[in-house]
Every structure is written in C-alpha cells, then in structure tokens.
PDB file of N, CA and C in Angstrom:
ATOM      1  N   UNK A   1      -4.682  70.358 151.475  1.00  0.00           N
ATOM      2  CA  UNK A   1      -4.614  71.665 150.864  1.00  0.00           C
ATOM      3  C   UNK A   1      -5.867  71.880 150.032  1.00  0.00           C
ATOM      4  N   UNK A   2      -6.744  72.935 150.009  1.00  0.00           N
ATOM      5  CA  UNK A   2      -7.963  73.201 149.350  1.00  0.00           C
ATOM      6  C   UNK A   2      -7.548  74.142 148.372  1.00  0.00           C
ATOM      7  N   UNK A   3      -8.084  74.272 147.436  1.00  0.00           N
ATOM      8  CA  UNK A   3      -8.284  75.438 146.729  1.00  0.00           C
ATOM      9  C   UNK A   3      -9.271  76.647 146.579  1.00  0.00           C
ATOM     10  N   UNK A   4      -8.515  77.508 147.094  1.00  0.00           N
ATOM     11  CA  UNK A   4      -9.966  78.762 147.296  1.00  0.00           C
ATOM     12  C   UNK A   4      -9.999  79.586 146.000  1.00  0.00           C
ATOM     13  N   UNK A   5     -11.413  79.386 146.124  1.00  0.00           N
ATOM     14  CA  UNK A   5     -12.090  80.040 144.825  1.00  0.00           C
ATOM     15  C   UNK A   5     -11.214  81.330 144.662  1.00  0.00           C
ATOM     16  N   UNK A   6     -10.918  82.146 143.459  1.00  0.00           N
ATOM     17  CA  UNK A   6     -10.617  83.450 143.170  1.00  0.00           C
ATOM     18  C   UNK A   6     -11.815  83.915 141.922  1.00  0.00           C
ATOM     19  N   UNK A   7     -12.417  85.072 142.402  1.00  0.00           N
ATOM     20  CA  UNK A   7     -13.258  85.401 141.303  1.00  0.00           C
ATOM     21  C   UNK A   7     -12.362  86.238 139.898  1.00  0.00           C
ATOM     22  N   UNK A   8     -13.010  85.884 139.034  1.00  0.00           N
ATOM     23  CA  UNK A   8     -12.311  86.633 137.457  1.00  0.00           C
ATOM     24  C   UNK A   8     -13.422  87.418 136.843  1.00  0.00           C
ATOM     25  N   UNK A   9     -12.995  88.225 136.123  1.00  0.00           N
ATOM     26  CA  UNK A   9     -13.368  89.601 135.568  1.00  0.00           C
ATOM     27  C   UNK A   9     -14.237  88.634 134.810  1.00  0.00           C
ATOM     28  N   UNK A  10     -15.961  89.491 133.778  1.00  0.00           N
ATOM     29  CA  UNK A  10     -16.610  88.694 133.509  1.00  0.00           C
ATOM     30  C   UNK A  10     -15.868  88.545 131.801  1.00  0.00           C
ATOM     31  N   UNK A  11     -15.108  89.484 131.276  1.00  0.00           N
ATOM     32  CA  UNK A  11     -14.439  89.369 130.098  1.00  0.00           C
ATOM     33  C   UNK A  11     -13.588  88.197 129.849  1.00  0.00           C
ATOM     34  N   UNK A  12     -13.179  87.737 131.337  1.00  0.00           N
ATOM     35  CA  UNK A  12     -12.086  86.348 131.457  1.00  0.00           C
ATOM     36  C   UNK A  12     -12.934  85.708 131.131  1.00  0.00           C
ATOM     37  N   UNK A  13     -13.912  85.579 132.007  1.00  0.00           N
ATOM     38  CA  UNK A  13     -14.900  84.905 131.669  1.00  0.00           C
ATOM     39  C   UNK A  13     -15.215  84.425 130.361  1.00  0.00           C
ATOM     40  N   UNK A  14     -15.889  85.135 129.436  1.00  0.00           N
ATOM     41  CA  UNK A  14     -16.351  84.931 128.408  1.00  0.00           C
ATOM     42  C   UNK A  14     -15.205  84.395 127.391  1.00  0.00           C
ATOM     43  N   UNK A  15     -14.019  84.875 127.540  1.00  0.00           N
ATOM     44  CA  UNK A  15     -13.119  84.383 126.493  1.00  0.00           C
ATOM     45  C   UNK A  15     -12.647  82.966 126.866  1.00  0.00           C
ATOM     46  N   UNK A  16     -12.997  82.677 128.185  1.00  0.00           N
ATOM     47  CA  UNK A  16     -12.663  80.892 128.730  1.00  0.00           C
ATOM     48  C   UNK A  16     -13.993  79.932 127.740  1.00  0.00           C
ATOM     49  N   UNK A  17     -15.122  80.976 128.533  1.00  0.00           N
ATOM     50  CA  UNK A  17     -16.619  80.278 127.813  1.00  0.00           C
ATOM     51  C   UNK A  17     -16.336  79.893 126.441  1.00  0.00           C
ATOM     52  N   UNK A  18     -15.531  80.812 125.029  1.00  0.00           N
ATOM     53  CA  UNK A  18     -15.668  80.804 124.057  1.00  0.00           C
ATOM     54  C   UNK A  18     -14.697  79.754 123.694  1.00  0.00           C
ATOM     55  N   UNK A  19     -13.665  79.195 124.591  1.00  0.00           N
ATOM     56  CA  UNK A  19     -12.982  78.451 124.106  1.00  0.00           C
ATOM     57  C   UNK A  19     -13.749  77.124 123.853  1.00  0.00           C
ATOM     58  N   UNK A  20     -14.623  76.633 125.132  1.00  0.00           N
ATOM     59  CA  UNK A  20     -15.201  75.687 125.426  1.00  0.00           C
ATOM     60  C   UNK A  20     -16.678  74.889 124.514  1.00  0.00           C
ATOM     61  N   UNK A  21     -16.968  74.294 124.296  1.00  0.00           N
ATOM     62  CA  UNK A  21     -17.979  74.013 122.972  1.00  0.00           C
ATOM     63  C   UNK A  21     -19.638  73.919 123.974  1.00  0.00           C
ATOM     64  N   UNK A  22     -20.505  74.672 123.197  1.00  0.00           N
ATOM     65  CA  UNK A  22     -21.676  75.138 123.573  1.00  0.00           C
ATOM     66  C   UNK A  22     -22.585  73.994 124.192  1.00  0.00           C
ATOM     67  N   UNK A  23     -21.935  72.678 124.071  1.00  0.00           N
ATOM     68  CA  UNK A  23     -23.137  71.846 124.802  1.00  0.00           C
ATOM     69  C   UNK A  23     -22.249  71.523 125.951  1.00  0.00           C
ATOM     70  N   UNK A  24     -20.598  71.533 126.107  1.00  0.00           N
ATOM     71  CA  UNK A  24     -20.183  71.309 127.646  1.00  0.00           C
ATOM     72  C   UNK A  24     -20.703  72.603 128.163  1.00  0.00           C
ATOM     73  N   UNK A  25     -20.885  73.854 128.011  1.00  0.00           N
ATOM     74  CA  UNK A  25     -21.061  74.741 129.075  1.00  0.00           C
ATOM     75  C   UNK A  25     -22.623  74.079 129.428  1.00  0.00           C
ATOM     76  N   UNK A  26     -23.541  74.224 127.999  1.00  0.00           N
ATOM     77  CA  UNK A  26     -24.765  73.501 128.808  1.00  0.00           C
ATOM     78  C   UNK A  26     -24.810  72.592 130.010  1.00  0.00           C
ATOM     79  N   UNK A  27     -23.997  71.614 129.933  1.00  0.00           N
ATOM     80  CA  UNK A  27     -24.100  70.348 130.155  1.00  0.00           C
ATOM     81  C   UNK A  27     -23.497  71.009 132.084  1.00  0.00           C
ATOM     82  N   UNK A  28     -22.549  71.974 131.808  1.00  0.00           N
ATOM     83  CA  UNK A  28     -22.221  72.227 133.368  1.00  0.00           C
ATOM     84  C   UNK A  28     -23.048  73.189 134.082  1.00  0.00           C
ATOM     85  N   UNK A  29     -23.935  73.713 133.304  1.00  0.00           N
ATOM     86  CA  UNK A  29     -24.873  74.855 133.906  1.00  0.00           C
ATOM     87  C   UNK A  29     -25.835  73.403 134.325  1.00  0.00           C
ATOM     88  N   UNK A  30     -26.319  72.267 133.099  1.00  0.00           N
ATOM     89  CA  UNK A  30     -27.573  71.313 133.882  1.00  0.00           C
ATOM     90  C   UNK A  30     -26.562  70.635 135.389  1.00  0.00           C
ATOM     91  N   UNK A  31     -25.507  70.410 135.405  1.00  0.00           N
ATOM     92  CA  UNK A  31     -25.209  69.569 136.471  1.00  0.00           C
ATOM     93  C   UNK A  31     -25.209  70.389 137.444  1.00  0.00           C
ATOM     94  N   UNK A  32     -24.814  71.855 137.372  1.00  0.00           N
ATOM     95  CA  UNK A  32     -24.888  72.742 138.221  1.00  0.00           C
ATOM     96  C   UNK A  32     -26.238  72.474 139.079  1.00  0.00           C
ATOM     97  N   UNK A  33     -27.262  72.873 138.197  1.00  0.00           N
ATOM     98  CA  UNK A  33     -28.363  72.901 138.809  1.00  0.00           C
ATOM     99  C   UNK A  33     -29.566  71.622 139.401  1.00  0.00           C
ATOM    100  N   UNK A  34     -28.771  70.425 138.382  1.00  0.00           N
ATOM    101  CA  UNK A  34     -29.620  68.971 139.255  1.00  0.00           C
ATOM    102  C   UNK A  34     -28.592  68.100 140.412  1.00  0.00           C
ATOM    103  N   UNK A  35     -27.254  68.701 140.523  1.00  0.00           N
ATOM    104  CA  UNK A  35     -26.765  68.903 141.900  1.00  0.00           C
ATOM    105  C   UNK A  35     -27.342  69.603 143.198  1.00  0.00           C
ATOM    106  N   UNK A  36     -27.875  70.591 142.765  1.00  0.00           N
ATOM    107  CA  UNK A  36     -28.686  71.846 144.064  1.00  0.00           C
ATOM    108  C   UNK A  36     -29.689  70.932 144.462  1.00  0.00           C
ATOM    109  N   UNK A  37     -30.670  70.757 142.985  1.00  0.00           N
ATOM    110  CA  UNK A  37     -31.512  70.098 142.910  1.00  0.00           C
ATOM    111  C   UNK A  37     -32.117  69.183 143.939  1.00  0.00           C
ATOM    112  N   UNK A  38     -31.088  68.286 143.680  1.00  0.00           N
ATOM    113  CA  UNK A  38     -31.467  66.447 144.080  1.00  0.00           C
ATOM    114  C   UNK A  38     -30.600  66.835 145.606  1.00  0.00           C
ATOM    115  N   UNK A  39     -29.702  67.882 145.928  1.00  0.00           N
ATOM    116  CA  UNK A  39     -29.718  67.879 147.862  1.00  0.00           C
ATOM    117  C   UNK A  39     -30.636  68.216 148.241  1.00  0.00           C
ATOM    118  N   UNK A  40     -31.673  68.680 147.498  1.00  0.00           N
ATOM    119  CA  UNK A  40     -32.605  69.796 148.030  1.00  0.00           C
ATOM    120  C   UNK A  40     -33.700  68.674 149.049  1.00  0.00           C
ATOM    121  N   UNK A  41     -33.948  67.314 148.540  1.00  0.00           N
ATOM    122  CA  UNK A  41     -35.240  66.757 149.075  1.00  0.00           C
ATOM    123  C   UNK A  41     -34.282  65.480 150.712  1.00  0.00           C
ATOM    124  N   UNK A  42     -35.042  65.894 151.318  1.00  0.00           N
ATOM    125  CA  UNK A  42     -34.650  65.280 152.597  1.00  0.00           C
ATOM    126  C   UNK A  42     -35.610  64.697 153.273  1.00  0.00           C
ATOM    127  N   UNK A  43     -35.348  63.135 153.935  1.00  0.00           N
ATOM    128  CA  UNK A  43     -36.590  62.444 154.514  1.00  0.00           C
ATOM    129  C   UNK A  43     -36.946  63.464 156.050  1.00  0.00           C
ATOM    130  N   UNK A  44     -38.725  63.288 156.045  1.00  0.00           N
ATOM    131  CA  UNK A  44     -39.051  63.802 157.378  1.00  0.00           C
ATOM    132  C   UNK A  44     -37.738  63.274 158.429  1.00  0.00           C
ATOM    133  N   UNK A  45     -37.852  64.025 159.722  1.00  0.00           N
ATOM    134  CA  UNK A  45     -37.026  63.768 160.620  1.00  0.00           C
ATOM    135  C   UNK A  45     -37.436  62.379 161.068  1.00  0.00           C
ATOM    136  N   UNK A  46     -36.695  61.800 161.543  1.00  0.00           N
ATOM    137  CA  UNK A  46     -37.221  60.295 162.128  1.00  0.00           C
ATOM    138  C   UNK A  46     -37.398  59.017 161.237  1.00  0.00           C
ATOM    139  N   UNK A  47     -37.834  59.324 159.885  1.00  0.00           N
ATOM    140  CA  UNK A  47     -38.595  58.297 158.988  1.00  0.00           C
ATOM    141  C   UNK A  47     -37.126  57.480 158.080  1.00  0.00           C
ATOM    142  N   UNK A  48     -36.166  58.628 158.198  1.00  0.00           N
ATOM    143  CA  UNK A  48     -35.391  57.772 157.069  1.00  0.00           C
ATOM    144  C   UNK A  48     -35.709  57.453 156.023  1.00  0.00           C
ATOM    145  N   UNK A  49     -36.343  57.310 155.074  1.00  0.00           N
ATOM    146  CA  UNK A  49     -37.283  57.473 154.005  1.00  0.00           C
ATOM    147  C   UNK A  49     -37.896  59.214 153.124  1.00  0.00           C
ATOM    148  N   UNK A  50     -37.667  59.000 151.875  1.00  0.00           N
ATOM    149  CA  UNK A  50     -38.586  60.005 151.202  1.00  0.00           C
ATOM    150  C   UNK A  50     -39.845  59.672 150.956  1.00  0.00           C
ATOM    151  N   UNK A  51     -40.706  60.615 150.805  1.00  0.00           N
ATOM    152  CA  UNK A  51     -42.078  60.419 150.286  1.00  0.00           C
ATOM    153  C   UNK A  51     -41.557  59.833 148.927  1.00  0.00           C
ATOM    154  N   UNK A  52     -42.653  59.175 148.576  1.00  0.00           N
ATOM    155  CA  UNK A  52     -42.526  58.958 146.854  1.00  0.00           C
ATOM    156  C   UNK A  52     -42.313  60.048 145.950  1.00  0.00           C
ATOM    157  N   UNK A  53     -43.146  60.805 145.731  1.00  0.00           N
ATOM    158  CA  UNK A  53     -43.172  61.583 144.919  1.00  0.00           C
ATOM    159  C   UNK A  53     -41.590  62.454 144.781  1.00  0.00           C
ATOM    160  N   UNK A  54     -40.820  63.001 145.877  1.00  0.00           N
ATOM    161  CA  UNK A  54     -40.018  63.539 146.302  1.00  0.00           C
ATOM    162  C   UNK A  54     -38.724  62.214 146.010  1.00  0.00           C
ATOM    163  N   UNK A  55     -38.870  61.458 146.187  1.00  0.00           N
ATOM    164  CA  UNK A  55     -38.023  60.064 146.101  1.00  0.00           C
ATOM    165  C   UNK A  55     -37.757  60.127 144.318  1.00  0.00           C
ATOM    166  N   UNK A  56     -38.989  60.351 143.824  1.00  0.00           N
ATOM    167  CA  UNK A  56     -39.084  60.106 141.961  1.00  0.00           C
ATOM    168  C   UNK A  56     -38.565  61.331 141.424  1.00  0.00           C
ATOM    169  N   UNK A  57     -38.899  62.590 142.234  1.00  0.00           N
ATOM    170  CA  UNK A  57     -37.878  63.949 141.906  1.00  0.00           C
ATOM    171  C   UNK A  57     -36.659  64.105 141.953  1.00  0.00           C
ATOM    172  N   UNK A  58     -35.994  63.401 143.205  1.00  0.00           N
ATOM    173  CA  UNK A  58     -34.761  63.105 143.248  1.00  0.00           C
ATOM    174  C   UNK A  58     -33.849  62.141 142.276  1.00  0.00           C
ATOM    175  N   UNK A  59     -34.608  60.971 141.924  1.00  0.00           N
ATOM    176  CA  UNK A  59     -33.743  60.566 141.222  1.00  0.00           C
ATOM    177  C   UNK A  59     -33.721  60.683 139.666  1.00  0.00           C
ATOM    178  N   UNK A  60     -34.976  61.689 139.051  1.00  0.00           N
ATOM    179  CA  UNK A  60     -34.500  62.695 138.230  1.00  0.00           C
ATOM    180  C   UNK A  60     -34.219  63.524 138.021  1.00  0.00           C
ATOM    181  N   UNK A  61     -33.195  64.094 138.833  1.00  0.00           N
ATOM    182  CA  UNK A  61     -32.782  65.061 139.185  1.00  0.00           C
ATOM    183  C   UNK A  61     -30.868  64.315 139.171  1.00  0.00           C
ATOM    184  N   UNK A  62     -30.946  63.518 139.847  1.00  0.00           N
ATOM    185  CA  UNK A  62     -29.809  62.462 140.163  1.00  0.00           C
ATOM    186  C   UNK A  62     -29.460  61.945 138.292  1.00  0.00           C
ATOM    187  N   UNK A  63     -30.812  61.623 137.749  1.00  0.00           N
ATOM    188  CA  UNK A  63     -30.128  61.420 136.164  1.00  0.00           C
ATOM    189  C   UNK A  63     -30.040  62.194 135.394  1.00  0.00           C
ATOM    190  N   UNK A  64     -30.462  63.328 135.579  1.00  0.00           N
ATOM    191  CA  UNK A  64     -29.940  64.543 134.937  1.00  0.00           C
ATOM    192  C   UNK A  64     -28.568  64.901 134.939  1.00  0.00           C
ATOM    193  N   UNK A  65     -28.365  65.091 136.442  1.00  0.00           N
ATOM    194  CA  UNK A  65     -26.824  64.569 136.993  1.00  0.00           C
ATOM    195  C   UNK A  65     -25.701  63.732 136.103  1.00  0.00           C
ATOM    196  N   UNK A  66     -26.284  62.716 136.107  1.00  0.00           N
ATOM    197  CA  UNK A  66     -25.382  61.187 135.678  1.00  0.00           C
ATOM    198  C   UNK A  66     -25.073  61.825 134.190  1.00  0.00           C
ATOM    199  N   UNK A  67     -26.723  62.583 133.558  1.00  0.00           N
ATOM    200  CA  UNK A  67     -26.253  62.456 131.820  1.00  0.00           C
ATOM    201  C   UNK A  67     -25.129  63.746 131.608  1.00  0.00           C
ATOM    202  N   UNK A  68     -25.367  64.767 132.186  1.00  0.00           N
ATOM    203  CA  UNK A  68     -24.319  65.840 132.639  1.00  0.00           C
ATOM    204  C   UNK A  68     -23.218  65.769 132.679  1.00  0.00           C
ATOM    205  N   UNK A  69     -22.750  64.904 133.650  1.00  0.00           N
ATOM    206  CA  UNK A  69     -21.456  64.449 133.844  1.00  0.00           C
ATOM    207  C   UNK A  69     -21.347  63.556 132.936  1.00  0.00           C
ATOM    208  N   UNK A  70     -21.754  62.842 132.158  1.00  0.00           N
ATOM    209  CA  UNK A  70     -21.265  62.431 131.114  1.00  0.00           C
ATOM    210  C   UNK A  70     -20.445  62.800 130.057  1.00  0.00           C
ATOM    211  N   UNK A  71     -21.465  64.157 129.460  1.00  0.00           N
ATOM    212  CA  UNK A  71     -20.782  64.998 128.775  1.00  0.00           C
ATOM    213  C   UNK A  71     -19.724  65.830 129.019  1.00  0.00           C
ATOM    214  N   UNK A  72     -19.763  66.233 130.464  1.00  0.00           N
ATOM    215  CA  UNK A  72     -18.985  66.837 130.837  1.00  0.00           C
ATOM    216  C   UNK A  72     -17.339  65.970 131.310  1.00  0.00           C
ATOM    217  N   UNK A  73     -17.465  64.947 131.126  1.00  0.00           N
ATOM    218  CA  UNK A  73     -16.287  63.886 131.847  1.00  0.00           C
ATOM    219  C   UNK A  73     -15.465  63.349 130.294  1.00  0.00           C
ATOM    220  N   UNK A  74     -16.066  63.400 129.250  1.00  0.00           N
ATOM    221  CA  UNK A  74     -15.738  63.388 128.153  1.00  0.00           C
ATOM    222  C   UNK A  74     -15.381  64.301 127.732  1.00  0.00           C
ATOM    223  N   UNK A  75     -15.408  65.443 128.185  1.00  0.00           N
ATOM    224  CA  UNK A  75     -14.535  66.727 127.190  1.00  0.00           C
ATOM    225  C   UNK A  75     -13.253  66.686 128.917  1.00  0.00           C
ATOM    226  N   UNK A  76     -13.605  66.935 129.929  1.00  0.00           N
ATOM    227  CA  UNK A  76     -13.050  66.843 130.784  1.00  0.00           C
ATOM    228  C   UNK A  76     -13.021  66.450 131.976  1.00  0.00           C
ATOM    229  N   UNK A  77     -11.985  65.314 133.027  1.00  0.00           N
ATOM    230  CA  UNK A  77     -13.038  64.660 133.909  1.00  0.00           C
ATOM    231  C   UNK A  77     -12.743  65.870 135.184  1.00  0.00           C
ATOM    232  N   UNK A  78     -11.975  66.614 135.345  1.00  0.00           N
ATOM    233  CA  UNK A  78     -11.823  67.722 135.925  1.00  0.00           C
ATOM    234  C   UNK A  78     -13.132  68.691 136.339  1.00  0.00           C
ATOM    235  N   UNK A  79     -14.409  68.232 135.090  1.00  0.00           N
ATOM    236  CA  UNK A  79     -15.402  69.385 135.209  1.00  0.00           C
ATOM    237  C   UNK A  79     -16.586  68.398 135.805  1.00  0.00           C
ATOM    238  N   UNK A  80     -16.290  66.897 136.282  1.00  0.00           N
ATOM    239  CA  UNK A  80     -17.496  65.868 136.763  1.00  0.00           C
ATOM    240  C   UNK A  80     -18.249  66.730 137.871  1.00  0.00           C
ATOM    241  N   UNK A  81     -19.597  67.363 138.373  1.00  0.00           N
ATOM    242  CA  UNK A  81     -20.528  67.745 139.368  1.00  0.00           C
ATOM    243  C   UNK A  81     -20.749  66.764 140.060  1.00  0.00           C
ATOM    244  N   UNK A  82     -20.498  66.649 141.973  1.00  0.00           N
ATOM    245  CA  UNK A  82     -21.547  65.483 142.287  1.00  0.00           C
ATOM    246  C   UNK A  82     -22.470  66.122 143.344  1.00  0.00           C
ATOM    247  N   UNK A  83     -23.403  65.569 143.432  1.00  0.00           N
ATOM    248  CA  UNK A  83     -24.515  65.954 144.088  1.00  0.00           C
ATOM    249  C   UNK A  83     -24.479  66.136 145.750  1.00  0.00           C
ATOM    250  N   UNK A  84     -24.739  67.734 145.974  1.00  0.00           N
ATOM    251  CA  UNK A  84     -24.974  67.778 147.016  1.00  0.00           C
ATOM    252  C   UNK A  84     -23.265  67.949 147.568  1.00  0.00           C
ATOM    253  N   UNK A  85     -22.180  68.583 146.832  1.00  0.00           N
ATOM    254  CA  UNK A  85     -20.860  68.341 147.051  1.00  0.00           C
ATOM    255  C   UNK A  85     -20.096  68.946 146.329  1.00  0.00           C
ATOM    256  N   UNK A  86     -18.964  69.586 146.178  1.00  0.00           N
ATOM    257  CA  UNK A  86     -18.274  70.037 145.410  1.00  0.00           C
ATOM    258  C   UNK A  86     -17.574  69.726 144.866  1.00  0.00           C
ATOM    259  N   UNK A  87     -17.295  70.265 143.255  1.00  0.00           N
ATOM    260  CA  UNK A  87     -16.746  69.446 142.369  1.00  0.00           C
ATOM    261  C   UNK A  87     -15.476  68.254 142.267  1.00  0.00           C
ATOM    262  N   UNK A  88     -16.121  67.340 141.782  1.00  0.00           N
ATOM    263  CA  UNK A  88     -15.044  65.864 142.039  1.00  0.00           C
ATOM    264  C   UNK A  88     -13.943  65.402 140.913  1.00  0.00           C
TER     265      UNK A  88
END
C-alpha cells in the first residue's frame, strides 16, 4: 500500500511550518536538496566509476545528507531523506 501525496492549502502549510522549530525545517529543505544533489552525478556509460572531481561532489553532497538527517531523525525519524529515493 503506498501513500499518495495530497496537496494542502499554503495557509496549512504555514501553520504546520510554525509548529516545527526553524533549524528542522532547515535541516529538511538541506536534505531535500543534497538528496537531488548527490543522484544527480552518474559514472560515464561503461566505466562504472566517477570522475574524481564528481566522486568528491557526491560525497559532499552525501554528508550534507548524513548531517541533515541527523537533525532531522532527532526531532523525527519519520522526516529521515535518502538519496536519490523517497522518504525513509
């Protein structure tokens, strides 16, 4: 059984936001975005391998991740981001 998204008014919104303390929303907007992030880099076809540089982006991108969900697994583990996947 999945759960399908339902969108909420942006007023719901904000009165959920206000319940919540200003560094977990941070903390789920950074995992939000070093989740996108770190799927984003993929080895050439064939090589199996990243370039370096792209390899060293990813996995700060991946600890941005880790410190994210940190914060975020401590107020709630319901709100953990994983990379490249939907929420775990």
């Amino acid at each position: 059984m999945s759960i399908i998204p339902v969108p909420i008014p942006d007023a719901v919104a904000v009165v959920i936001g206000a319940c919540i303390p200003k560094h977990v929303l941070r903390a789920e907007v950074d995992a939000e975005f070093a989740a996108v992030d770190a799927s984003r880099y993929h080895a050439p076809v064939g090589s199996g391998l990243l370039r370096h540089e792209d390899q060293q982006d990813r996995e700060q991108q991946l600890a941005e991740l880790a410190w994210a969900n940190k914060v975020l697994a401590a107020h709630n583990p319901g709100l953990i981001v994983k990379a490249g996947g939907p929420r775990g």
